[in-house]
C-alpha atoms as a PDB file:
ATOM      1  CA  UNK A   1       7.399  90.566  -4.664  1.00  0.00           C
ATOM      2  CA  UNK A   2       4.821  93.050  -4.916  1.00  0.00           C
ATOM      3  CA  UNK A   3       1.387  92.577  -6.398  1.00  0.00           C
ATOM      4  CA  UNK A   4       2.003  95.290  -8.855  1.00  0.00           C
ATOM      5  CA  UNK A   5       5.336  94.349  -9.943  1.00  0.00           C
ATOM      6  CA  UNK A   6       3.771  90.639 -10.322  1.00  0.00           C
ATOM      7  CA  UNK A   7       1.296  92.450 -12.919  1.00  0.00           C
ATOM      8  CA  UNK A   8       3.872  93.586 -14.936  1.00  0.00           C
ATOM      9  CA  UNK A   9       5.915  90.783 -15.449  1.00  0.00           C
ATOM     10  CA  UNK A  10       2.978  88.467 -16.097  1.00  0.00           C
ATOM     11  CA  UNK A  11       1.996  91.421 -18.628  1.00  0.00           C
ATOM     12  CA  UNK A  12       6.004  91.727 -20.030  1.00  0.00           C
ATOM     13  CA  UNK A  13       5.960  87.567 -20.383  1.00  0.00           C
ATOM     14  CA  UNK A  14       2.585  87.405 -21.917  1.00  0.00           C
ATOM     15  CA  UNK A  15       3.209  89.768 -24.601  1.00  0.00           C
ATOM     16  CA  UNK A  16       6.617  88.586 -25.943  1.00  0.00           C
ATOM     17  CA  UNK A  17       4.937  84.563 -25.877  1.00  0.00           C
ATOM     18  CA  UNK A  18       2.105  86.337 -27.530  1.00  0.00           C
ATOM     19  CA  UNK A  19       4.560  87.882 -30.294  1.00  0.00           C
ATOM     20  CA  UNK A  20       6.366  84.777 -30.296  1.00  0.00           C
ATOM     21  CA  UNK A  21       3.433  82.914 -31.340  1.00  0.00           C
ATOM     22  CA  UNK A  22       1.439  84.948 -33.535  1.00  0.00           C
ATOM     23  CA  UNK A  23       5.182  85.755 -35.818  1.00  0.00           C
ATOM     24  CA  UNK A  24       5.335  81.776 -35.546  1.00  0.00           C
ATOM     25  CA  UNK A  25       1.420  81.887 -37.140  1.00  0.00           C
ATOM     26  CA  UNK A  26       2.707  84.505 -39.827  1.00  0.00           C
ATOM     27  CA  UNK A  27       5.825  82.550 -40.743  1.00  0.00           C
ATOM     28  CA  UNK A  28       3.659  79.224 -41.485  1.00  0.00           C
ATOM     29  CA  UNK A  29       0.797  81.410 -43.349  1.00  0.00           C
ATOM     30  CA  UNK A  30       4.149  82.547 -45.551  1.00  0.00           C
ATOM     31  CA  UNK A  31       5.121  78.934 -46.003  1.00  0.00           C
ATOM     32  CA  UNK A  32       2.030  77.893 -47.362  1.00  0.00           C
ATOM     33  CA  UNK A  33       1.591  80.445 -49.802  1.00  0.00           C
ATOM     34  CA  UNK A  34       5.265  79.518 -50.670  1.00  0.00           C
ATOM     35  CA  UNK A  35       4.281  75.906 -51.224  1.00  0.00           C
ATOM     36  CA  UNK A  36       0.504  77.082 -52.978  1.00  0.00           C
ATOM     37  CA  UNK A  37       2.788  78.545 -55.381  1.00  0.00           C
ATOM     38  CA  UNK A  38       4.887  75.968 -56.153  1.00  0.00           C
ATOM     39  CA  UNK A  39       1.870  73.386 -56.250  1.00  0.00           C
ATOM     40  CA  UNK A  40       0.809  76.198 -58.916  1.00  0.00           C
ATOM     41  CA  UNK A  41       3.989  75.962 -61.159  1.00  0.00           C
ATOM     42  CA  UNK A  42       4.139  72.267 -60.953  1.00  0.00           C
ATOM     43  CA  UNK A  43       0.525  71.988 -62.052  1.00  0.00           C
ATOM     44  CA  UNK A  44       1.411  74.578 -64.424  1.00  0.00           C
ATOM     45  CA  UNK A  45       4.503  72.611 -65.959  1.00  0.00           C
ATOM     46  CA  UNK A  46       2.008  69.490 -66.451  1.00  0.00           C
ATOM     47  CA  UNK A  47      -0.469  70.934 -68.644  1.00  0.00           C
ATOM     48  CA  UNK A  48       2.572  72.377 -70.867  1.00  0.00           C
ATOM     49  CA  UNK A  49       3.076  70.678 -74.121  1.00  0.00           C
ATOM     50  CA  UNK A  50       5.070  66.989 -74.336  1.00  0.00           C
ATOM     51  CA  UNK A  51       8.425  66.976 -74.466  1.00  0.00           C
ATOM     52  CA  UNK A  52      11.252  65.253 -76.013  1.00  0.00           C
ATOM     53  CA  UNK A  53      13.659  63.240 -74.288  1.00  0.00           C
ATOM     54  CA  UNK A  54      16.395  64.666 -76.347  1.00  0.00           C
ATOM     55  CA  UNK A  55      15.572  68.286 -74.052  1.00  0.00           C
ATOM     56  CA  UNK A  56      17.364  66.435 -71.327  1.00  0.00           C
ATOM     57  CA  UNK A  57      20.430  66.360 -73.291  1.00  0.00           C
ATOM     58  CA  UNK A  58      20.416  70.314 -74.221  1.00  0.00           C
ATOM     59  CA  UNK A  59      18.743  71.523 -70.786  1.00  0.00           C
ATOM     60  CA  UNK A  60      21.016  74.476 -69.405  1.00  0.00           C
ATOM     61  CA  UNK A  61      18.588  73.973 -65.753  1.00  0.00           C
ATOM     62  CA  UNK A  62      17.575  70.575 -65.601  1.00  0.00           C
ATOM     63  CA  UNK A  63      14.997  71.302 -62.453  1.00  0.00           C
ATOM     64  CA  UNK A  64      13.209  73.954 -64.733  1.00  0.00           C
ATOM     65  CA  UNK A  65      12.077  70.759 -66.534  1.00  0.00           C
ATOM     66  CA  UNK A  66      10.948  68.776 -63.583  1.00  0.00           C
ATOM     67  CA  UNK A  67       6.985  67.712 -64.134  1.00  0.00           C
ATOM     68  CA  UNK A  68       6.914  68.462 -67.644  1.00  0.00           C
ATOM     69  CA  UNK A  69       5.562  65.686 -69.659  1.00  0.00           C
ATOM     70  CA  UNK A  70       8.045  63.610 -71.532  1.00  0.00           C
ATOM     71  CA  UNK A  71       7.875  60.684 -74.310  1.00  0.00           C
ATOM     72  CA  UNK A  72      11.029  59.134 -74.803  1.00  0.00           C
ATOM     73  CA  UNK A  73      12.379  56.741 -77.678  1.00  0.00           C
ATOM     74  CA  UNK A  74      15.390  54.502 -77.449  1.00  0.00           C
ATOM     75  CA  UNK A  75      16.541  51.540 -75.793  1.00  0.00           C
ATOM     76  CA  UNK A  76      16.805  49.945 -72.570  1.00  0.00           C
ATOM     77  CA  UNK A  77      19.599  49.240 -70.775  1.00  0.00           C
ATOM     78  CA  UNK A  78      18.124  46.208 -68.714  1.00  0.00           C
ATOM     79  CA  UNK A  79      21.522  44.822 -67.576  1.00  0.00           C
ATOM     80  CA  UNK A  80      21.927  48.173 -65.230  1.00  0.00           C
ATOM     81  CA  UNK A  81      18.082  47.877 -63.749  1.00  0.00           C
ATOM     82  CA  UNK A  82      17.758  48.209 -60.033  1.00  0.00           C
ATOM     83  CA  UNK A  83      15.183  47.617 -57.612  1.00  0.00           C
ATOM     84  CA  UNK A  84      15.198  49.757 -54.576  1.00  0.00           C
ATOM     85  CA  UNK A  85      14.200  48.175 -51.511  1.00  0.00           C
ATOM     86  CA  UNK A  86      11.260  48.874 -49.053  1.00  0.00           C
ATOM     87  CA  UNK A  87       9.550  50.814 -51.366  1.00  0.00           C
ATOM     88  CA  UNK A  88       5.323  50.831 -51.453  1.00  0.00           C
ATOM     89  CA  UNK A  89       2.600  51.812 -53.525  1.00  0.00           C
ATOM     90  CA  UNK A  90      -0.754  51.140 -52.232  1.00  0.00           C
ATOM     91  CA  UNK A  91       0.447  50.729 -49.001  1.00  0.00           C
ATOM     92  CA  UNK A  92       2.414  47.422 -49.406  1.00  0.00           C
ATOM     93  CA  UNK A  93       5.769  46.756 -49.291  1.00  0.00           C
ATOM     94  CA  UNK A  94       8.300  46.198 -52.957  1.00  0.00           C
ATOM     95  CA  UNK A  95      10.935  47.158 -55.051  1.00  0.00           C
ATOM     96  CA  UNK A  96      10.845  50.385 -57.470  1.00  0.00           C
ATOM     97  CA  UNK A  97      12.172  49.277 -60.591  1.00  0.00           C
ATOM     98  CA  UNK A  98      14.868  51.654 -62.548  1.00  0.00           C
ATOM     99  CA  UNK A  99      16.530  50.936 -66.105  1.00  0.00           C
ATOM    100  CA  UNK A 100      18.664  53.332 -68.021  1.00  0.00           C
ATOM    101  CA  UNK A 101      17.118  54.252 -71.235  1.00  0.00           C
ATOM    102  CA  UNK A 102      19.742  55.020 -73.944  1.00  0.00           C
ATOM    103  CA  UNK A 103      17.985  58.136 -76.000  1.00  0.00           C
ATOM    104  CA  UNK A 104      17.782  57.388 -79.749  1.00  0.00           C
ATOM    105  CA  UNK A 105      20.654  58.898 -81.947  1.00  0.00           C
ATOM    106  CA  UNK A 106      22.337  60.464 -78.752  1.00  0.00           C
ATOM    107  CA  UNK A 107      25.029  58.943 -76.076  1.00  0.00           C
ATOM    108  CA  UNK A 108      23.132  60.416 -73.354  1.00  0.00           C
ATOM    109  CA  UNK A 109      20.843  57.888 -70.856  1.00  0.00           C
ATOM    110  CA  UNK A 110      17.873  59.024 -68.807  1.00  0.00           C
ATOM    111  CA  UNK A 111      17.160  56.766 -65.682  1.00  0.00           C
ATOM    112  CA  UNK A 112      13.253  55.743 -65.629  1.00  0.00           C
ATOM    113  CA  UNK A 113      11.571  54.820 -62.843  1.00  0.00           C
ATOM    114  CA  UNK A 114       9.075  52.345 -64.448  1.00  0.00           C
ATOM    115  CA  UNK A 115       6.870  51.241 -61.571  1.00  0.00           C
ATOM    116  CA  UNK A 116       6.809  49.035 -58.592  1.00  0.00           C
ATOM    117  CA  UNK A 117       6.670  45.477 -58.173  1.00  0.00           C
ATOM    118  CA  UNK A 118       5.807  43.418 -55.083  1.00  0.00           C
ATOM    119  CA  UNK A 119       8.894  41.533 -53.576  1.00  0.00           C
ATOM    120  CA  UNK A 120       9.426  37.669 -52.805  1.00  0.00           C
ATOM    121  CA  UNK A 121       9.356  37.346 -48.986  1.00  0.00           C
ATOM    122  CA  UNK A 122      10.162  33.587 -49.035  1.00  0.00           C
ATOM    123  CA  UNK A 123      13.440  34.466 -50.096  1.00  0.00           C
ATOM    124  CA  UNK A 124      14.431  38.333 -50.133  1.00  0.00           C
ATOM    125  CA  UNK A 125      17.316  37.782 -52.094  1.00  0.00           C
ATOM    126  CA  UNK A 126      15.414  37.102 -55.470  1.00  0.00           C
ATOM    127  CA  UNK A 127      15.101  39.435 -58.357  1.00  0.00           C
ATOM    128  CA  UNK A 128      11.940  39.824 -59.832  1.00  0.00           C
ATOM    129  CA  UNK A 129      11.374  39.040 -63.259  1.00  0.00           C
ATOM    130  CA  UNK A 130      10.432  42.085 -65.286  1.00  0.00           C
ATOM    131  CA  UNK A 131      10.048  41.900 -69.156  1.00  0.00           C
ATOM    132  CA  UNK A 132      12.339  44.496 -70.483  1.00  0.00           C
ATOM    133  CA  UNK A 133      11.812  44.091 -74.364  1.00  0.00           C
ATOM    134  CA  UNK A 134      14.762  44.752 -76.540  1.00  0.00           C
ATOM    135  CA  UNK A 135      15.077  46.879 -79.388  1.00  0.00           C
ATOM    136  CA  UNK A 136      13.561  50.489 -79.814  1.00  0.00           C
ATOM    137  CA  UNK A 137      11.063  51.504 -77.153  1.00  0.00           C
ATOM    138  CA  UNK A 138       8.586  54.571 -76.269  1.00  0.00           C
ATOM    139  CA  UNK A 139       8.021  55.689 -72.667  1.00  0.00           C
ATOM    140  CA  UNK A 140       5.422  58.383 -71.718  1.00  0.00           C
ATOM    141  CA  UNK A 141       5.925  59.819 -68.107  1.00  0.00           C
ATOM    142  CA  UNK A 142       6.965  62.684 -66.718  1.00  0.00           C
ATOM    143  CA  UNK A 143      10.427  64.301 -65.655  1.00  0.00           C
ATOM    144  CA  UNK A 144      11.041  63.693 -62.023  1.00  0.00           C
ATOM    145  CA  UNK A 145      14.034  63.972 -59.187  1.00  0.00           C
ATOM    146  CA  UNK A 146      15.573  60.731 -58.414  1.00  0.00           C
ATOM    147  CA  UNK A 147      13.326  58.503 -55.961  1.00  0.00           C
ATOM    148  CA  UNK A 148      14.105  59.899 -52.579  1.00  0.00           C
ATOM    149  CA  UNK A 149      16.343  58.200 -49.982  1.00  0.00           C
ATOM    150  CA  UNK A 150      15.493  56.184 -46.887  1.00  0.00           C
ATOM    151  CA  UNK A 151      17.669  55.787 -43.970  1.00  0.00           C
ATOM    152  CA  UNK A 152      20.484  53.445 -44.859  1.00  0.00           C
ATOM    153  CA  UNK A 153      22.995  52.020 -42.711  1.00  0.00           C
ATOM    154  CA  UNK A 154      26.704  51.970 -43.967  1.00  0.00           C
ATOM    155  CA  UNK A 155      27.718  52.212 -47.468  1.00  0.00           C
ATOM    156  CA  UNK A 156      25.096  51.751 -50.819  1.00  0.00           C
ATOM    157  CA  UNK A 157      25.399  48.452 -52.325  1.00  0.00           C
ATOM    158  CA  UNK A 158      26.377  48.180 -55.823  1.00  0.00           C
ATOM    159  CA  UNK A 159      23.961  44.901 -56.367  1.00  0.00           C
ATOM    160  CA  UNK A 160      20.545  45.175 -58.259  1.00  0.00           C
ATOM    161  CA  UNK A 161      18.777  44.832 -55.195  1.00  0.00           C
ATOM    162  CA  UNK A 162      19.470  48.401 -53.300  1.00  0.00           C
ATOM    163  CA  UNK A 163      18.668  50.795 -50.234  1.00  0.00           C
ATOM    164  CA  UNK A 164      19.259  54.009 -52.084  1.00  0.00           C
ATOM    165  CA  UNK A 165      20.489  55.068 -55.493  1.00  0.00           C
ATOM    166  CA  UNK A 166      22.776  58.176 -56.311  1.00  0.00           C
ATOM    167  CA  UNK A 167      22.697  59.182 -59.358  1.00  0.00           C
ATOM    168  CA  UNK A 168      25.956  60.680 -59.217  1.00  0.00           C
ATOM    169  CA  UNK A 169      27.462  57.506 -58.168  1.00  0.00           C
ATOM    170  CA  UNK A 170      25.315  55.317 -60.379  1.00  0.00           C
ATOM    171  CA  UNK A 171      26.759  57.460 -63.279  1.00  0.00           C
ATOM    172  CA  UNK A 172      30.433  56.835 -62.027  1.00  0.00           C
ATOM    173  CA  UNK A 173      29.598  52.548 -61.592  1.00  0.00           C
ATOM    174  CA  UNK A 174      27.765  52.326 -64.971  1.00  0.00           C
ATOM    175  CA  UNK A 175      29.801  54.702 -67.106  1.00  0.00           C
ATOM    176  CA  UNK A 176      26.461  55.990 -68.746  1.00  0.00           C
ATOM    177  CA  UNK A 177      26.586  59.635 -69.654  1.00  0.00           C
ATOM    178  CA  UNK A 178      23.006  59.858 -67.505  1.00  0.00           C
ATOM    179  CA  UNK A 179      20.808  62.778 -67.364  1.00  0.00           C
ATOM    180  CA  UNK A 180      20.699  65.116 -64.114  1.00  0.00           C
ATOM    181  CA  UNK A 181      16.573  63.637 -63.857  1.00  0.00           C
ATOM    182  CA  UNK A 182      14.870  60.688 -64.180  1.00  0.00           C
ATOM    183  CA  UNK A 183      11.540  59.880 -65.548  1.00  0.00           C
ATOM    184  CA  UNK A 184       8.281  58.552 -63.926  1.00  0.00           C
ATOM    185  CA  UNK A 185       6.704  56.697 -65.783  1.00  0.00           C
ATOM    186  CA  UNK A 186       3.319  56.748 -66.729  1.00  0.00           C
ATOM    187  CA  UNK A 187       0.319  54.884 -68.526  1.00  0.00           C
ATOM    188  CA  UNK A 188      -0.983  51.610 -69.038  1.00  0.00           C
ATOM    189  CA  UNK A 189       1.356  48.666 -67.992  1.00  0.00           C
ATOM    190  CA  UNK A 190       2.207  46.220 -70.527  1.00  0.00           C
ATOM    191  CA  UNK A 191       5.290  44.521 -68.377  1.00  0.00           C
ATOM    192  CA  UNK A 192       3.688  43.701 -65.042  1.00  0.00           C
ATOM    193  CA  UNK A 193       4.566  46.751 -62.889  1.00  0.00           C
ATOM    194  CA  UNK A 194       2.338  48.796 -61.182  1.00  0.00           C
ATOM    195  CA  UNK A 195       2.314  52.609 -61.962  1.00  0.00           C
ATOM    196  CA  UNK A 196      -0.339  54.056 -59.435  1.00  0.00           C
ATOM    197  CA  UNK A 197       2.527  56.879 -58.464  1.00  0.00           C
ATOM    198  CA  UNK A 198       0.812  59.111 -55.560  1.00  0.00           C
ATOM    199  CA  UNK A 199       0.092  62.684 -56.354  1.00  0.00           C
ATOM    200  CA  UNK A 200       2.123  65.432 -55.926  1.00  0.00           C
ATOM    201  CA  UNK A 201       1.356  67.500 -53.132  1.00  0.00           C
ATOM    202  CA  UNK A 202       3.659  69.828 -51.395  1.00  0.00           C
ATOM    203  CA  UNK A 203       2.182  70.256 -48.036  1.00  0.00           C
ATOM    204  CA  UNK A 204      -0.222  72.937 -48.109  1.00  0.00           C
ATOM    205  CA  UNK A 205      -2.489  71.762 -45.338  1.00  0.00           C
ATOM    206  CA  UNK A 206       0.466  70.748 -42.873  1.00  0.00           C
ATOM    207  CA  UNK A 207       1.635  74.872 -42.737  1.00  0.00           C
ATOM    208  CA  UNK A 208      -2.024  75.886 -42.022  1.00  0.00           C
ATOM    209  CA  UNK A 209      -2.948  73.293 -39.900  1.00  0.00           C
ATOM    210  CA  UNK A 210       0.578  74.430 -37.631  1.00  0.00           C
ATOM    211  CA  UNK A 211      -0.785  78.250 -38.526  1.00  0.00           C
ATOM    212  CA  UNK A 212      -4.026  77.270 -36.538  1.00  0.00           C
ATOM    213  CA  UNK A 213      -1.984  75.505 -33.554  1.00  0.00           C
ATOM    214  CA  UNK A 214       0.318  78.947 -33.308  1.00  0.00           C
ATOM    215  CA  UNK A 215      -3.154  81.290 -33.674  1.00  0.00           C
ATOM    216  CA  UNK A 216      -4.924  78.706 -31.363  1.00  0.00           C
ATOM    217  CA  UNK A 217      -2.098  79.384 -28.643  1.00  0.00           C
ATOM    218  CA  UNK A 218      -1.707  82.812 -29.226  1.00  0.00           C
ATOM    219  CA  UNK A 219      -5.510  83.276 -28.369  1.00  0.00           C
ATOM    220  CA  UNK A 220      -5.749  80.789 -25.450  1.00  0.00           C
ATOM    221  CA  UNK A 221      -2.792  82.697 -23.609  1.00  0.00           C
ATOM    222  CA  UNK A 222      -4.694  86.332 -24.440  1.00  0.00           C
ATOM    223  CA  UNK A 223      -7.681  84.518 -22.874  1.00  0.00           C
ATOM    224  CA  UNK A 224      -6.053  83.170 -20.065  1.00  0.00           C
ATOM    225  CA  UNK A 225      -4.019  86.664 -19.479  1.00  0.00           C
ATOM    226  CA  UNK A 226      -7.559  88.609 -19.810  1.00  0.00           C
ATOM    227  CA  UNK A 227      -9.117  86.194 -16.918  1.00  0.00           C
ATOM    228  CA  UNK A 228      -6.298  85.839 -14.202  1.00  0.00           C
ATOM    229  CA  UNK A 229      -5.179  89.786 -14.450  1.00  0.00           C
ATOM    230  CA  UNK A 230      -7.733  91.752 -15.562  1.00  0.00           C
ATOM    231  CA  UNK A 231     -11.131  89.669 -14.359  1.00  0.00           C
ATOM    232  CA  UNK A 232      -9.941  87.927 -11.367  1.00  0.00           C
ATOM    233  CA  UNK A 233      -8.083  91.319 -10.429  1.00  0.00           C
ATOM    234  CA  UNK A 234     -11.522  93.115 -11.023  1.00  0.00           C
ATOM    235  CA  UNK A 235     -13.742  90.365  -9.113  1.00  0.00           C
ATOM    236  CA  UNK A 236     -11.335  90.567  -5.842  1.00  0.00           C
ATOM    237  CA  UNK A 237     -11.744  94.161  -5.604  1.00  0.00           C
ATOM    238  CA  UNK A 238     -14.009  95.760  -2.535  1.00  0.00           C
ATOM    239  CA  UNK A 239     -17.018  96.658  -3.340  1.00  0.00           C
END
């Protein structure tokens, strides 16, 4: 192969890496802005005015309510609670604790995530105790997806000690007429759980930081293309 025809593809394969990479930069700047955005309308949603539960019932969109703050009256259901396994807050290991809430004067039920509770390791079939008062009740938090799901192997059990919970399924097993959403909730903890949920962030930093690896390798190829075929090339030429 000629030296000249060695110039060119070097040049060719250089340029479409160098496209390849800096579109790869643009696409994660675009994601970020994406998620800035949506960090925007969620911090948006939270400043917005308190809601009541009964919204759940009458929401056309469901998800244009998630992060709003919500106070909700009625009454648990605490023979339907469930404590999802392998959870943490704080970095140690637990249970997340969900109870139905039946909403006051309506047949619908909103699950509630009401904090997190550490987990018996002598014996990892045990149930933590959690005071679930009867009667009427008012939780604060705010409207939330459904806790998200680890890796679970085979089917979900149908005990109160659980890998994952479906709402759809959980709906079918309980017969509750339960809201699309679930609340977090929030505030001072009168029943022993802990409530330190982590912020919501939605990633911001993780697109620019891969925006800076793409830009980083775009420019360390156009350095390395600049000093092998145009430097070199110039340094090894007669004087």
């Amino acid at each position: 192969m000629s030296e000249r025809l060695r110039f060119w593809l070097v040049t060719m394969a250089a340029l479409l890496v160098l496209a390849a990479t800096a579109a790869l930069g643009r696409w994660q700047l675009g994601r970020a802005a994406e998620k800035q955005a949506l960090q925007a309308a969620i911090d948006e949603r939270a400043q917005l005015p308190v809601l009541d539960a009964s919204s759940l019932a009458g929401a056309v969109d469901a998800d244009m309510l998630l992060h709003r703050r919500v106070e909700a009256v009625g009454q648990w259901v605490g023979g339907r609670t469930v404590f999802l396994d392998n959870r943490q807050m704080q970095g140690r290991p637990g249970f997340f604790v969900l109870t139905p809430l039946r909403l006051q004067g309506s047949e619908i039920s909103v699950l509630v995530q009401r904090g997190w509770v550490p987990r018996n390791f002598e014996d990892r079939t045990r149930v933590p105790q959690i005071d679930t008062p009867g009667g009427t009740v008012r939780v604060q938090g705010r409207i939330a997806p459904a806790p998200g799901k680890l890796y679970e192997m085979g089917q979900s059990g149908t005990g109160p000690i659980r890998q994952n919970l479906d709402l759809a399924q959980f709906r079918a097993e309980t017969g509750l007429a339960l809201a699309a959403v679930s609340i977090q909730q929030t505030g001072a903890s009168t029943d022993g759980l802990s409530r330190d949920w982590p912020a919501i962030n939605t990633g911001v930093e993780k697109h620019y930081g891969y925006a800076f690896q793409w830009f980083g390798l775009s420019a360390l190829i156009a350095a390395l293309y600049v000093w092998f075929q145009i430097v070199r090339r110039f340094k090894r030429r007669p004087r």
